[in-house]
C-alpha atoms as a PDB file:
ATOM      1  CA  UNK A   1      25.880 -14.699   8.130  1.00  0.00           C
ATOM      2  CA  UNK A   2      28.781 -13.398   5.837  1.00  0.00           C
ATOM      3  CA  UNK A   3      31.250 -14.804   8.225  1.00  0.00           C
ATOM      4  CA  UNK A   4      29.717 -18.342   7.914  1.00  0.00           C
ATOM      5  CA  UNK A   5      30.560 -18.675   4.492  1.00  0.00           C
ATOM      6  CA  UNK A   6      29.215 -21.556   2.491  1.00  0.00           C
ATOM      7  CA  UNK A   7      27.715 -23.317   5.665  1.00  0.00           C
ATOM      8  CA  UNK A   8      24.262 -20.944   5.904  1.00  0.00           C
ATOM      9  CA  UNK A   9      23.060 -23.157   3.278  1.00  0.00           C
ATOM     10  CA  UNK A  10      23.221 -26.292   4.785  1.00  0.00           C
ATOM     11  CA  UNK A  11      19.422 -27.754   6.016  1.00  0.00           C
ATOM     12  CA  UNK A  12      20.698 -26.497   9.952  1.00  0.00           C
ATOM     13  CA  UNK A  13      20.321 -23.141   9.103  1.00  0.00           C
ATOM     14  CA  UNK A  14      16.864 -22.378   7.565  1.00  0.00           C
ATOM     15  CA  UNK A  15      16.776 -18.376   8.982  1.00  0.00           C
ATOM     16  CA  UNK A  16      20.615 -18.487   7.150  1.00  0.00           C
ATOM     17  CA  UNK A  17      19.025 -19.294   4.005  1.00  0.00           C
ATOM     18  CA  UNK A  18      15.997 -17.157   4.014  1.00  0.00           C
ATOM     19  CA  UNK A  19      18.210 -14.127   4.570  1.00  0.00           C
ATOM     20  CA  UNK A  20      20.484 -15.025   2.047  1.00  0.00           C
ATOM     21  CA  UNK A  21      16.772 -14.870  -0.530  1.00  0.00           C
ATOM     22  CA  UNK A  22      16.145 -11.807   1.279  1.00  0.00           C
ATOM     23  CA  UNK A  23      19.681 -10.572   0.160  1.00  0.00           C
ATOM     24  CA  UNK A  24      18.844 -11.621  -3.329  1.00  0.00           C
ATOM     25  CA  UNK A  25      15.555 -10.271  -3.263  1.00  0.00           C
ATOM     26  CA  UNK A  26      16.801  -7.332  -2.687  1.00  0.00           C
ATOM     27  CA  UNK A  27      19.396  -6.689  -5.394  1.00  0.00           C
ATOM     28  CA  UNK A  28      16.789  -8.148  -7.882  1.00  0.00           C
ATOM     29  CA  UNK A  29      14.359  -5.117  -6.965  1.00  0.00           C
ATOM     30  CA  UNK A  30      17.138  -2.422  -7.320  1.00  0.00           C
ATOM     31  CA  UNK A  31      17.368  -3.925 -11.052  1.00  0.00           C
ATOM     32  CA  UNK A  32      13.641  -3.609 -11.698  1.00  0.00           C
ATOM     33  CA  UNK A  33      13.799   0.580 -10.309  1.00  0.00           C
ATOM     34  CA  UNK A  34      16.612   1.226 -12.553  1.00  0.00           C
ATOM     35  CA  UNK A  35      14.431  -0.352 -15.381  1.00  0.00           C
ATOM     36  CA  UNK A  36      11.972   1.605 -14.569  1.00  0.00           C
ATOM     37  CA  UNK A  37      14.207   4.918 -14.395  1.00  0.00           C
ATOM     38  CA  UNK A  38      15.269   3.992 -18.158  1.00  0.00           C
ATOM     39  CA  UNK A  39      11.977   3.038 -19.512  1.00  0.00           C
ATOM     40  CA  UNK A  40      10.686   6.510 -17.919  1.00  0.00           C
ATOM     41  CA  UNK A  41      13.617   8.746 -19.394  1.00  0.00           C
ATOM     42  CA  UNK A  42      12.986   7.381 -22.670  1.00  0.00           C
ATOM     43  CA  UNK A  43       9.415   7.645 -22.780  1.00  0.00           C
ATOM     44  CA  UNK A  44       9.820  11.540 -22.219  1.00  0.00           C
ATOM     45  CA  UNK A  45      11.872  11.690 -24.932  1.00  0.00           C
ATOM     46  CA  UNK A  46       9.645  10.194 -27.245  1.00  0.00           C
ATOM     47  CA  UNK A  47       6.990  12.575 -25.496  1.00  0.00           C
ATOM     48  CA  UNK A  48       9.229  15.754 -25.822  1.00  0.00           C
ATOM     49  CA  UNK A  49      10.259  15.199 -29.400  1.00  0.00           C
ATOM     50  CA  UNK A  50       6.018  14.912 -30.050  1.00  0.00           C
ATOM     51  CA  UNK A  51       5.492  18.074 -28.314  1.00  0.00           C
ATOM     52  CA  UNK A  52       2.633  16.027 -26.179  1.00  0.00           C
END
């Protein structure tokens, strides 16, 4: 797909384009775990300075 370049996204290669979302997809849900790591860390902070 990489090799193609540019022309995946043209209307004759639908499966191109739907692993090019994929791709996308993908990267977006590596941003939402490390979001999740940060939130987390700092919510045991809060929890470890409270002595909860």
């Amino acid at each position: 797909m990489q090799v193609m370049g540019a022309d995946v996204l043209k209307q004759e290669f639908p499966f191109a384009r739907h692993l090019a979302a994929a791709k996308m997809a993908h990267y977006l849900d590596g941003t939402t775990e490390i979001q999740n790591v940060v939130i987390s860390r700092a919510l045991q902070k809060v929890y470890t300075v409270l002595g909860c």
